[in-house]
Protein backbone atom coordinates (compact mmCIF):
# COMPACT_ATOMS: atom_id res chain seq x y z
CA UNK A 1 118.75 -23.60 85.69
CA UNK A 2 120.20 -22.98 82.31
CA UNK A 3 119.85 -24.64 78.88
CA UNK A 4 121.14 -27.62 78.92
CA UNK A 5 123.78 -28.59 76.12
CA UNK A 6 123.33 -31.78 74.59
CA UNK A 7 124.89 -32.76 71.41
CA UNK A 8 124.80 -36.48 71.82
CA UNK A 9 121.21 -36.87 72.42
CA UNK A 10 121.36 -38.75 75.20
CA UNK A 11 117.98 -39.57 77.07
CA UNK A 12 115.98 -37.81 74.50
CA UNK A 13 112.89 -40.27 73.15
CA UNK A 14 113.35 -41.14 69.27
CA UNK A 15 109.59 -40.68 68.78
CA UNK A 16 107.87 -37.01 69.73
CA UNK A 17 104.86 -37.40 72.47
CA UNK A 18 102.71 -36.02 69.37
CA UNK A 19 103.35 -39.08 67.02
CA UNK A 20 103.04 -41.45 70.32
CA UNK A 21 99.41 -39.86 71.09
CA UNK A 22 98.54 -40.71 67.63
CA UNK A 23 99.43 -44.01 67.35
CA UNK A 24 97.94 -44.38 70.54
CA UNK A 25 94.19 -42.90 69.55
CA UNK A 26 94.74 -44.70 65.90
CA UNK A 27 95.40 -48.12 68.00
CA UNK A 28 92.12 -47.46 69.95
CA UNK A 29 90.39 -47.16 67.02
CA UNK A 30 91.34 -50.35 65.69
CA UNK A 31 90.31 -51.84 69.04
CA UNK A 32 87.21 -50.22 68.83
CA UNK A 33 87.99 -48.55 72.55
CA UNK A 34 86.77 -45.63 73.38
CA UNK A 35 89.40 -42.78 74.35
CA UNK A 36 88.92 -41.75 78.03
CA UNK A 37 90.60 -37.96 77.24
CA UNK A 38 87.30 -37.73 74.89
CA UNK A 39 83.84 -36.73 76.76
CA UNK A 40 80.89 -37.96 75.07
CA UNK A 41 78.37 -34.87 73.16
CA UNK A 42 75.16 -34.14 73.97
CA UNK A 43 72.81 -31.60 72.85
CA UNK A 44 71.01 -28.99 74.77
CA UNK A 45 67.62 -27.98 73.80
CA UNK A 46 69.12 -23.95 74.29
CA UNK A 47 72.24 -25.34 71.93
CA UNK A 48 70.65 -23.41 68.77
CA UNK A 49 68.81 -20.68 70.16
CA UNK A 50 70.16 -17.43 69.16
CA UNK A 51 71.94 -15.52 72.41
CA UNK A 52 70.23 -12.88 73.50
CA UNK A 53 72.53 -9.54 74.48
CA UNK A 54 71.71 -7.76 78.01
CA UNK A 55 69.30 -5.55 77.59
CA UNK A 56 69.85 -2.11 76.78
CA UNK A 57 72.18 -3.47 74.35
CA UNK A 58 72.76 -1.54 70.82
CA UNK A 59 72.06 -4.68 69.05
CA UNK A 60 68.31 -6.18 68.29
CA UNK A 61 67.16 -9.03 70.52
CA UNK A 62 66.16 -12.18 68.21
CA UNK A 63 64.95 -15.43 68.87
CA UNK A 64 65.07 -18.24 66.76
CA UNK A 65 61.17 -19.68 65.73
CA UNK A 66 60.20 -23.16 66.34
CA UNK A 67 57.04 -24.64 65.12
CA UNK A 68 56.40 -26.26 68.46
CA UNK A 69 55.67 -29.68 66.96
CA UNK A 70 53.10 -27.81 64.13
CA UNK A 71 52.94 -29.37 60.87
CA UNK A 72 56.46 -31.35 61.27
CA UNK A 73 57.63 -32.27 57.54
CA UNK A 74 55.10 -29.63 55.69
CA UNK A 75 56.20 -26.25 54.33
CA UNK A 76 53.62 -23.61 55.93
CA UNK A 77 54.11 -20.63 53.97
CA UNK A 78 51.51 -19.09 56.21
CA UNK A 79 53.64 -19.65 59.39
CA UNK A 80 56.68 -17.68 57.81
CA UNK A 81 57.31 -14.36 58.34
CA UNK A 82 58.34 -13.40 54.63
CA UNK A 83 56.65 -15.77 52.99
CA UNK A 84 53.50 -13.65 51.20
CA UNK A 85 50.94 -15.98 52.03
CA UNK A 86 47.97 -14.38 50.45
CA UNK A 87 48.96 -10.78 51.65
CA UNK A 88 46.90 -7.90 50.80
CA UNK A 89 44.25 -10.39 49.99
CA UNK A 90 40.82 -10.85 51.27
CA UNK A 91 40.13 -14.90 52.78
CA UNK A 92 36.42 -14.23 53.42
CA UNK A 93 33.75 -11.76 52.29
CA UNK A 94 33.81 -8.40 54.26
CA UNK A 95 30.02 -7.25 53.52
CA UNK A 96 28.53 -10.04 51.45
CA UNK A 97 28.67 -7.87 48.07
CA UNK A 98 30.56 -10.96 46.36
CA UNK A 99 27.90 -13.31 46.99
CA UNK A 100 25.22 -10.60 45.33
CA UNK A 101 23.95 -11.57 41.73
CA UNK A 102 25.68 -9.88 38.51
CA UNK A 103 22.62 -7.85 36.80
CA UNK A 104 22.52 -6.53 33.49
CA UNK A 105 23.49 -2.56 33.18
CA UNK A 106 21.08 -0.27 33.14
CA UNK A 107 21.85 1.90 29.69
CA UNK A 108 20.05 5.05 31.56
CA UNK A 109 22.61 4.66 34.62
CA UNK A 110 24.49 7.29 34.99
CA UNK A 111 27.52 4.88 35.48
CA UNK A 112 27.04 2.98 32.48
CA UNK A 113 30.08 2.84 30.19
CA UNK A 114 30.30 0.74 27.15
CA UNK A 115 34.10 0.08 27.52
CA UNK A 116 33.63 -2.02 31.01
CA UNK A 117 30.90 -4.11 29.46
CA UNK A 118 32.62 -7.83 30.37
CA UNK A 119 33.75 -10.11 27.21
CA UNK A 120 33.83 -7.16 24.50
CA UNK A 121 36.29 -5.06 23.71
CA UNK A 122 34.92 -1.33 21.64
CA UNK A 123 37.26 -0.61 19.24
CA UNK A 124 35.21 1.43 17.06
CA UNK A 125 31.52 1.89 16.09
CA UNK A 126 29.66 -1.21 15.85
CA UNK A 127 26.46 -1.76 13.09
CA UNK A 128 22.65 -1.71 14.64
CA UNK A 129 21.99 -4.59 13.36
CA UNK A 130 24.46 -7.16 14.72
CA UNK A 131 24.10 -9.49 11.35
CA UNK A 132 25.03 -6.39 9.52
CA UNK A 133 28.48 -6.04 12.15
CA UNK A 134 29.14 -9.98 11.75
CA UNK A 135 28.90 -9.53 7.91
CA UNK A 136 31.06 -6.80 7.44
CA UNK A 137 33.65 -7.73 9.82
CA UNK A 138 32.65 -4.86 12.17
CA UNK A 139 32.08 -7.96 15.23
CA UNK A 140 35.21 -10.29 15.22
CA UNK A 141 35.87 -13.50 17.17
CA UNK A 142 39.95 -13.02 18.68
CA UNK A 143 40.49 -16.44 19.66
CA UNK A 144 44.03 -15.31 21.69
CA UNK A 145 42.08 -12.78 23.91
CA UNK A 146 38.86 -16.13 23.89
CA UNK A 147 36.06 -12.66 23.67
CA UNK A 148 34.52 -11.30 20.91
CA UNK A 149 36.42 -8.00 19.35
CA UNK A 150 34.11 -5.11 17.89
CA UNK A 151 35.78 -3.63 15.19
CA UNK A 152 38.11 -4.00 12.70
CA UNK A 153 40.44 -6.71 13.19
CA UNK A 154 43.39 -4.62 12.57
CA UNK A 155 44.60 -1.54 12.34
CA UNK A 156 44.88 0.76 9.11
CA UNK A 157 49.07 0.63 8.79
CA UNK A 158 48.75 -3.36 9.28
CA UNK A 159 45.95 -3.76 7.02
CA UNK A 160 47.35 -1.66 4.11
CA UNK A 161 50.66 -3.57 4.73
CA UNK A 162 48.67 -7.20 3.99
CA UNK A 163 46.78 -5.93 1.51
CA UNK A 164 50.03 -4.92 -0.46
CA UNK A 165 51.68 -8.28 -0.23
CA UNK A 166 48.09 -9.18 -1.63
CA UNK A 167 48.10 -7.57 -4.43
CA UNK A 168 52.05 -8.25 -5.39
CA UNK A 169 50.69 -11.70 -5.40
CA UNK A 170 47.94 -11.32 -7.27
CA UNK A 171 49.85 -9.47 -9.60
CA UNK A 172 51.94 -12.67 -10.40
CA UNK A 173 49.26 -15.29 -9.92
CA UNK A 174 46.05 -13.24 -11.82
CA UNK A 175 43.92 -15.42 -8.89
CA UNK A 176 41.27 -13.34 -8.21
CA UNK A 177 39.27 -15.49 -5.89
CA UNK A 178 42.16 -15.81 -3.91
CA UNK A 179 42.67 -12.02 -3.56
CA UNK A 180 38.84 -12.10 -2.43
CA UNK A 181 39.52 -15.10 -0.07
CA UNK A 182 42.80 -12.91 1.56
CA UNK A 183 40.53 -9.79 1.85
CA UNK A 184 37.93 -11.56 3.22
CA UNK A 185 39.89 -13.21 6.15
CA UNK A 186 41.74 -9.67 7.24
CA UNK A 187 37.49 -8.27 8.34
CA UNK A 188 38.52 -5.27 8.44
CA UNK A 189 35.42 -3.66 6.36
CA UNK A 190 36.03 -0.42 7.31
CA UNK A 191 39.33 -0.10 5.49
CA UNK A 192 38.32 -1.55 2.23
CA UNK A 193 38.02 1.82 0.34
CA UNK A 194 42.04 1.95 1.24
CA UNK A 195 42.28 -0.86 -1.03
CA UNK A 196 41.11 1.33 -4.31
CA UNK A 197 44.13 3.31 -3.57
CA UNK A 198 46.51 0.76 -2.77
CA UNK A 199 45.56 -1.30 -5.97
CA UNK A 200 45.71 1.74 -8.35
CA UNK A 201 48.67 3.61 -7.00
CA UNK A 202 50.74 0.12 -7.42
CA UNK A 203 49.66 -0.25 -10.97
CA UNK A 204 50.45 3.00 -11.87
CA UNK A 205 54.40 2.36 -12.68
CA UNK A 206 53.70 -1.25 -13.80
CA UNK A 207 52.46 -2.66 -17.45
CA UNK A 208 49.48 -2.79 -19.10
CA UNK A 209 48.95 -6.48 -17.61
CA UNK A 210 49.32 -5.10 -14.58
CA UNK A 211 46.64 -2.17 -14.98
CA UNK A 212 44.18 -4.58 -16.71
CA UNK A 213 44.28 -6.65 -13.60
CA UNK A 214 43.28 -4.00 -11.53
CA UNK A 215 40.32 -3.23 -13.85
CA UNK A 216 39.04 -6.90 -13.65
CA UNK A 217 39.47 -7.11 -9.66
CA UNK A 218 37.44 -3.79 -8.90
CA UNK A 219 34.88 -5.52 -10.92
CA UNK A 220 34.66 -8.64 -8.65
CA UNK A 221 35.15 -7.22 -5.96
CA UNK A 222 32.12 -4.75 -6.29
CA UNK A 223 29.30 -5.35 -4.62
CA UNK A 224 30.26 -8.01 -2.58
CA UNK A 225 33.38 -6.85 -1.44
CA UNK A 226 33.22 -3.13 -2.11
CA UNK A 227 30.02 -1.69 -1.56
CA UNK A 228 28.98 1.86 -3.16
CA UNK A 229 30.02 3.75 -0.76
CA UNK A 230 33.59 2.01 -0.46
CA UNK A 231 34.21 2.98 -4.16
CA UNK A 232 33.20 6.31 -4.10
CA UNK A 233 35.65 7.18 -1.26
CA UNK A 234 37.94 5.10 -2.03
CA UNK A 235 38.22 6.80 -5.92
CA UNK A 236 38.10 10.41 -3.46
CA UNK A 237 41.31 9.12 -1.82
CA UNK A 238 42.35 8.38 -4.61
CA UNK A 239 42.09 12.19 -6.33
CA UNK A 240 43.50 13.85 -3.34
CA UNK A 241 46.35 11.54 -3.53
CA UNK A 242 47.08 12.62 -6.77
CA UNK A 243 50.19 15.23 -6.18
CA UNK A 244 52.00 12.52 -4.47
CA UNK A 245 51.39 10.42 -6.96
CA UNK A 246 52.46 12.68 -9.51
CA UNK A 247 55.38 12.74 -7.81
CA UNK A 248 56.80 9.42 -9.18
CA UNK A 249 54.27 8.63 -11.81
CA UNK A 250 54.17 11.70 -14.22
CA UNK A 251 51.95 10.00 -15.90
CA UNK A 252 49.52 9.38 -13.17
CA UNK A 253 46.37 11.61 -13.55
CA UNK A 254 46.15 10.39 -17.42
CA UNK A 255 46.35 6.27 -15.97
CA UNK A 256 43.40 7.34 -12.89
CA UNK A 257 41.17 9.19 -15.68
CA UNK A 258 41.24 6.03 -17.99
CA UNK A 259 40.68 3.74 -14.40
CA UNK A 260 37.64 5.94 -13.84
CA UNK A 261 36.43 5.82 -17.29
CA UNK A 262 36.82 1.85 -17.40
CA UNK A 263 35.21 1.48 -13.62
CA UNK A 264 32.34 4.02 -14.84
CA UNK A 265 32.02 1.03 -18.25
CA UNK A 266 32.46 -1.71 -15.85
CA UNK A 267 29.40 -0.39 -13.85
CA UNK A 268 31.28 0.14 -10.76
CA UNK A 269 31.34 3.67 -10.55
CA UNK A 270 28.23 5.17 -10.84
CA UNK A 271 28.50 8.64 -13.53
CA UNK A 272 27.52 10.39 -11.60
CA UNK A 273 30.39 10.62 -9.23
CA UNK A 274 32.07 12.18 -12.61
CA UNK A 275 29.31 14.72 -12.73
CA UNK A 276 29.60 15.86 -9.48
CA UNK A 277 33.20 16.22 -9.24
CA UNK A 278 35.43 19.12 -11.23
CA UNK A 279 39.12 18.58 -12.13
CA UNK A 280 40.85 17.97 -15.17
CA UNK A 281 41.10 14.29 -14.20
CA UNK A 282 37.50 13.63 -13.80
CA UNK A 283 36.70 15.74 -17.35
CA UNK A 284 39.84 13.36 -19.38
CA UNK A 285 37.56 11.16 -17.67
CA UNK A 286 34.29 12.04 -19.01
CA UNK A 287 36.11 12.73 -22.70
CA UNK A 288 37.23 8.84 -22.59
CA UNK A 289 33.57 8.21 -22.02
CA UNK A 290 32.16 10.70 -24.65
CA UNK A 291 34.25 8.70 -27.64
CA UNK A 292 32.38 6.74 -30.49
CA UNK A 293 32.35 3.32 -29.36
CA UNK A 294 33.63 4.22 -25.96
CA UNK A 295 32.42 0.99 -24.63
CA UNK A 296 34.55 -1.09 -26.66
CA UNK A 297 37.84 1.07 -26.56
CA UNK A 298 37.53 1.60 -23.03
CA UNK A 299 37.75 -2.82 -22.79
CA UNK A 300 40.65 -2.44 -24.12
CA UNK A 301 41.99 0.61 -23.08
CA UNK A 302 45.15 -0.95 -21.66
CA UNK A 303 46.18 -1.70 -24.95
CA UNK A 304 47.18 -4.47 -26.38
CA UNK A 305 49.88 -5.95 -23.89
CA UNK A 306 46.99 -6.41 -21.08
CA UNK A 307 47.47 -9.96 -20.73
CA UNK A 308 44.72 -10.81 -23.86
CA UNK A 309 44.62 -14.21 -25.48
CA UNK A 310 47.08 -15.42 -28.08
CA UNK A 311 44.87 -14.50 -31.00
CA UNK A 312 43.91 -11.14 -30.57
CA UNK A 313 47.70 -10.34 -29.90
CA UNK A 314 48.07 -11.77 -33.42
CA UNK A 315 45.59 -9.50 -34.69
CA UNK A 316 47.30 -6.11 -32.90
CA UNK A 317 50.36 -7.61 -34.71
CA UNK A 318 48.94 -7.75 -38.34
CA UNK A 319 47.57 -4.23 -37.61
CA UNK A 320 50.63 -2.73 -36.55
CA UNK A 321 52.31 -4.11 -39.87
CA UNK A 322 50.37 -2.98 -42.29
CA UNK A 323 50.07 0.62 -40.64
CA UNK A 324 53.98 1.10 -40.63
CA UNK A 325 53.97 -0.10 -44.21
CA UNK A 326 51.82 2.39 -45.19
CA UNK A 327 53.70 5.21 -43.29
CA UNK A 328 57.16 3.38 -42.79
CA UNK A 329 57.68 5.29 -39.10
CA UNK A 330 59.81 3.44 -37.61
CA UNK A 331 59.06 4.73 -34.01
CA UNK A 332 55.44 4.52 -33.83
CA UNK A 333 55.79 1.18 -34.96
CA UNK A 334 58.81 0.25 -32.12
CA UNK A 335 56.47 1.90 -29.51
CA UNK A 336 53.31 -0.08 -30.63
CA UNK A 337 55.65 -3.29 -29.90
CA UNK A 338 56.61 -2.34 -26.83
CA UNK A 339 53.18 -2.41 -25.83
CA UNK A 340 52.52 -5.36 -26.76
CA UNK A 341 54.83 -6.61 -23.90
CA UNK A 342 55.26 -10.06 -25.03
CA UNK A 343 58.98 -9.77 -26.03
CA UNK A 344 59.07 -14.17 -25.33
CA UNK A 345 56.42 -14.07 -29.10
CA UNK A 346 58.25 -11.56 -30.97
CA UNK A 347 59.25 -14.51 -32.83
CA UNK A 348 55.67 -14.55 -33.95
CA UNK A 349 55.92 -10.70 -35.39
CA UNK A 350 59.03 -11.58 -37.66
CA UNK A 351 56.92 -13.95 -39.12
CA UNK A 352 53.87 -12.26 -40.17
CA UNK A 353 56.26 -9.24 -41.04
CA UNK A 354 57.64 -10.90 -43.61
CA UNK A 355 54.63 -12.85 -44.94
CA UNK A 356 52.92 -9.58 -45.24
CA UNK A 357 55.53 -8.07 -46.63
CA UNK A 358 55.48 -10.74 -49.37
CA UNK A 359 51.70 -10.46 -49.40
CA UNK A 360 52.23 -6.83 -50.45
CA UNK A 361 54.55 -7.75 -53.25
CA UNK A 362 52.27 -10.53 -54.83
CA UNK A 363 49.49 -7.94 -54.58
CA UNK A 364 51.43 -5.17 -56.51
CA UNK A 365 53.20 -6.84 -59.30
CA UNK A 366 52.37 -10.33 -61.22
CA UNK A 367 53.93 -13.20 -59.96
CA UNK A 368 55.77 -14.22 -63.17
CA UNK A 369 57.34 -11.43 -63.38
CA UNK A 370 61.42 -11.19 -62.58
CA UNK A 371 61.91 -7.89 -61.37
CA UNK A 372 60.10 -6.78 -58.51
CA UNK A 373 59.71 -4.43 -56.30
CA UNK A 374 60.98 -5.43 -53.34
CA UNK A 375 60.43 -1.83 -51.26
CA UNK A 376 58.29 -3.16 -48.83
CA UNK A 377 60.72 -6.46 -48.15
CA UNK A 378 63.70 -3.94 -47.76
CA UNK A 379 61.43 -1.76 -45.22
CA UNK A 380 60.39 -4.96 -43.33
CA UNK A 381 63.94 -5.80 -42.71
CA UNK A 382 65.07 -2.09 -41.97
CA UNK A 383 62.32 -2.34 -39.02
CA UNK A 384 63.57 -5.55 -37.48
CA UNK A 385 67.29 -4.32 -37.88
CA UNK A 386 66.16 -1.08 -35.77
CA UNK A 387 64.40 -2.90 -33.25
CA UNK A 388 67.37 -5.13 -33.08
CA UNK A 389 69.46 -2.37 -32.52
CA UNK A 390 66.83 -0.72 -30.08
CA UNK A 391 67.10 -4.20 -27.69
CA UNK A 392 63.67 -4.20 -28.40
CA UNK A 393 63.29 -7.46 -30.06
CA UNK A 394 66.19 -9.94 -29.19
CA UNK A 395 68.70 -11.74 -31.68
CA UNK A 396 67.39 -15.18 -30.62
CA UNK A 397 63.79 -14.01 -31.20
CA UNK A 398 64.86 -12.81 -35.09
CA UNK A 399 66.66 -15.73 -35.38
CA UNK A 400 63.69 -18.08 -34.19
CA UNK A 401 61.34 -16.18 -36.23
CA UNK A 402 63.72 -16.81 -39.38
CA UNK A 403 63.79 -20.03 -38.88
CA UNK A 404 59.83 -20.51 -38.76
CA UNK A 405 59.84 -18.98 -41.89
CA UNK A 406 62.05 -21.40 -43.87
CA UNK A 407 60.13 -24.52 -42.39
CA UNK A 408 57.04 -22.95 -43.89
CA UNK A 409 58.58 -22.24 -47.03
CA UNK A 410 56.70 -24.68 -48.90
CA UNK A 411 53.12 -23.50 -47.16
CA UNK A 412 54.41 -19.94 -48.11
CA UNK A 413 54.33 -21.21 -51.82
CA UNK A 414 51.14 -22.22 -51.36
CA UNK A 415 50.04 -19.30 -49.48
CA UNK A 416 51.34 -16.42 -50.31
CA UNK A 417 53.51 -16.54 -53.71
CA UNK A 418 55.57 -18.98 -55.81
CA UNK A 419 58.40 -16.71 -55.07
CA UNK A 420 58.69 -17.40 -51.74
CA UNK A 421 62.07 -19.10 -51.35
CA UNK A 422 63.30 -16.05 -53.59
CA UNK A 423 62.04 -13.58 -51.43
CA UNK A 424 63.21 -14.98 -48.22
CA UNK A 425 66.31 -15.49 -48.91
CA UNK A 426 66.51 -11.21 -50.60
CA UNK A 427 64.80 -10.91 -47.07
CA UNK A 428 68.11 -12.50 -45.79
CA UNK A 429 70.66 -9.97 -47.87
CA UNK A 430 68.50 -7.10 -46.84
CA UNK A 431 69.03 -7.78 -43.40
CA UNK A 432 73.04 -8.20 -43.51
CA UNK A 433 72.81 -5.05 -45.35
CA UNK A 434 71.21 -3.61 -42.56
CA UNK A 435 73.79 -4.56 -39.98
CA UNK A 436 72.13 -8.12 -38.63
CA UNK A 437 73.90 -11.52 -39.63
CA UNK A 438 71.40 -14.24 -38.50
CA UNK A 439 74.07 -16.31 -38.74
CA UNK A 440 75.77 -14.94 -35.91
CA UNK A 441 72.47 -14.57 -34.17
């Protein structure tokens, strides 16, 4: 029978049997009747168990575990086959050797080792007397690895690196019991004649505050800190050191011969560490010491800009004065301020320059008389305009200085001369004759 050609549509349902089955299962539903084409589930007990290929097959034959009812609800990691559970590891004693008591080592065993002993770690040779080790720092307390830590507490790179940031502190604080307190906490004893070196090779291209600094510290810090034999290796270090030093500090065996000579005043150094040693160091060492007076040169052998008190800077002023008005050099005088290094009190140097200046003038001629000489005035003021010129003493300095001077004119009166405000204000032309207007300053 062929297809059968039917344009009209006649006898052909308006609704598919698809759509009519739904509405038909979606009407049940709403009845709440259950659909007879549908066969109720049930589960096998085999339903999950994994099939099992002939045998001979290619493929491995598995079967899926149950726990048979055994500790329903719990995770046994015991039970699974990946699971670790205490692999590798013993659940009971074997041969009863763990249940035997721990006994002290026998130092004559031939076993004995020093690095297994239990709570200590041997970092380096300990002290016989264990006081001696606690006191030095040799026997430390690590409170991360909770055991006791023979040895220095850290190593030499670390402990030269905090003892630098040490001293750069104490170089702008001048605390020396905090310095002490710093070195104290690193206990590392066996370093500490590393810390001569560190202290003097930093000095070496800083001021004369700086150097004195160092001088004062070694000084505390012996015996306390730095016993005997600290110093003396630590100033050895120090010697063989010396063409490296020289290296960047030209200077440097001249500022070590004068640290020797002071630590050798300073009874640090015993002499005869100089007398035992040959170099030309160690003899500019023993010539410092062989001066008149050594004792009080060598206190001050830092000169003058060491960080002393107000007054005896005062007095290194007045010195300095009258010795370049005797021999008017103007460059021994500008060097002898810059070691002074106190360029915020130069203000304090115009001043007395030109009260001794007038000093001078009152002394040489009588006071009533008009025409002076005013040579020492004119080399006063030819000083300041060089170290003006130099940028060793600032305009604002000269300037503060001049002012000082006229609101002590009237004391200068008193003081010095009558012709005071006469003099100060020549002191005034000579100085715009020489190039500085203190009114522009």
């Amino acid at each position: 029978m062929g297809k059968v050609h039917n344009p009209d549509g006649d006898g052909v349902p308006a609704v598919s049997t698809a759509v009519s089955a739904a509405r038909r299962k979606h009407a049940q539903r709403q009845n709440n009747e259950p659909d007879p084409e549908e066969a109720p589930r049930h589960h096998a007990t085999n339903d999950h168990e994994t099939q099992v290929k002939e045998e001979g097959s290619a493929r491995r034959n598995i079967t899926r575990k149950t726990n048979n009812g055994v500790d329903v609800g719990k995770y046994d990691a015991a039970r699974k086959r990946m699971g670790g559970a205490g692999k590798g590891k013993w659940t009971q004693a074997m041969d009863g050797s763990d249940t035997l008591p721990i006994t002290n080592l026998d130092v004559n065993d031939p076993l004995y080792d020093e690095e297994t002993l239990e709570g200590a770690v041997l970092v380096s040779a300990q002290s016989n007397n264990e006081d001696d080790g606690v006191a030095n720092g040799t026997k430390v307390y690590d409170p991360v690895a909770d055991r006791i830590v023979y040895g220095p507490k850290f190593t030499r790179a670390e402990f030269k690196i905090r003892v630098t940031d040490a001293l750069e502190e104490y170089f702008d604080s001048g605390d020396a019991d905090e310095f002490i307190a710093c070195i104290t906490e690193l206990k590392s004893a066996e370093y500490h004649a590393e810390l001569i070196k560190k202290a003097i090779s930093l000095s070496l291209d800083k001021n004369s505050r700086e150097k004195e600094l160092i001088s004062r510290l070694l000084s505390r810090l012996h015996p306390i800190i730095l016993t005997d034999n600290d110093v003396s290796n630590g100033f050895q270090v120090l010697l063989d050191s010396l063409p490296d030093l020289c290296i960047d500090a030209p200077d440097a065996k001249t500022i070590v011969a004068t640290f020797l000579a002071r630590a050798v005043i300073d009874e640090v150094l015993p002499p005869a560490f100089l007398s035992s040693r040959s170099g030309e160091v160690t003899e500019a060492a023993v010539r410092l010491l062989s001066m008149e007076h050594c004792g009080t040169r060598l206190e001050h052998a830092w000169g003058p800009g060491d960080g002393r008190p107000v007054g005896e800077i005062k007095i290194s002023m007045d010195q300095l004065l009258k010795e370049y008005l005797l021999s008017r050099e103007l460059d021994e005088a500008a060097r002898c301020i810059r070691e002074l290094n106190c360029a915020h009190f130069h203000h304090e140097l115009v001043k007395r320059g030109v009260t001794a200046a007038m000093e001078e003038l009152h002394d040489k001629s009588d006071s009533n008389c008009v025409g002076i000489n005013i040579d020492d005035l004119d080399a006063v003021a030819a000083l300041y305009a060089f170290l003006v010129e130099n940028s060793i003493v600032s305009e604002s300095q000269l300037r503060k200085g001049m002012k000082r001077l006229n609101d002590a004119v009237d004391d200068l009166k008193l003081d010095v001369t009558p012709n005071a405000p006469a003099l100060l204000i020549e002191f005034q032309r000579l100085l715009s004759a020489h190039g500085v207007n203190i009114e522009k300053a």
